[in-house]
Structures are given as structure tokens and as C-alpha cells.
Protein backbone atom coordinates (compact mmCIF):
# COMPACT_ATOMS: atom_id res chain seq x y z
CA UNK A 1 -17.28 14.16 20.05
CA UNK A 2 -20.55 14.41 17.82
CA UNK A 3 -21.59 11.50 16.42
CA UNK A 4 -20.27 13.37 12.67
CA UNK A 5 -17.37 12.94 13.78
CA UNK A 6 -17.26 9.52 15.79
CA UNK A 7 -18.48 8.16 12.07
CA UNK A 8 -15.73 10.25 10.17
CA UNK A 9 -13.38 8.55 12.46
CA UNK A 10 -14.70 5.12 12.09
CA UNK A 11 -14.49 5.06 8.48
CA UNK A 12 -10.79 6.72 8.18
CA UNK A 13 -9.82 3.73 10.81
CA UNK A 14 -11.78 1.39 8.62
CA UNK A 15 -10.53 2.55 5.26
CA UNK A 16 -6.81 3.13 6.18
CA UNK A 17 -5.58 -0.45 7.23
CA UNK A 18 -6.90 -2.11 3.78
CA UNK A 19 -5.37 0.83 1.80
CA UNK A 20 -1.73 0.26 3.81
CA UNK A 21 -1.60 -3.22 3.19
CA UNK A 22 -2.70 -2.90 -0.72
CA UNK A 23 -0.12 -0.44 -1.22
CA UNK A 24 2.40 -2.39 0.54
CA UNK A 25 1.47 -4.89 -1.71
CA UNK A 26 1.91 -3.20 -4.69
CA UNK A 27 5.13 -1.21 -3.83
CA UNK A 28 7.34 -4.06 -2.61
CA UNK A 29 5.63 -6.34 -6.21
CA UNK A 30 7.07 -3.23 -8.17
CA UNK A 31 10.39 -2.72 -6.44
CA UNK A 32 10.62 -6.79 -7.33
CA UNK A 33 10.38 -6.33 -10.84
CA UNK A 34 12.54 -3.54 -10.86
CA UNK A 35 15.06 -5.20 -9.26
CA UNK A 36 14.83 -8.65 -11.58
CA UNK A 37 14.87 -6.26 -14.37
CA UNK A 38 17.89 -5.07 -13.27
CA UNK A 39 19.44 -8.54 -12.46
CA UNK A 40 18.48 -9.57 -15.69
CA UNK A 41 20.02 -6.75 -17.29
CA UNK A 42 23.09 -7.02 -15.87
CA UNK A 43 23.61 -10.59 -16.46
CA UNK A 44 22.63 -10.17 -20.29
């Protein structure tokens, strides 16, 4: 491998795992809301 591409490689490995957990993050906080929405719908 050229050294290009050892550095493309490095920064997609870098970049990837901070990106995964922040939009982990942010789809299990919306599927939360959506769901106490919907609780609080239904009880209302």
C-alpha cells in the first residue's frame, strides 16, 4: 500500500468509530421521544 492510501485508511478508521457512536446516540435519544410521545398520547 502507498502511503496515500495507508493515511486514507487511517483517517476512515479514525473518523468512523466517533461517527457510530454519535449516531447511536442520537437514534436510540429520538426513538425515546418518539416512543414517550406515544405513551403519552395514549394515556391522554
Amino acid at each position: 500500500m502507498s502511503a496515500m492510501e495507508k493515511l486514507i485508511w487511517n483517517v476512515l478508521g479514525y473518523t468512523a468509530m466517533p461517527l457510530i457512536f454519535l449516531f447511536g446516540f442520537i437514534a436510540v435519544s429520538v426513538v425515546a421521544c418518539l416512543v414517550l410521545m406515544w405513551l403519552d398520547k395514549r394515556k391522554g
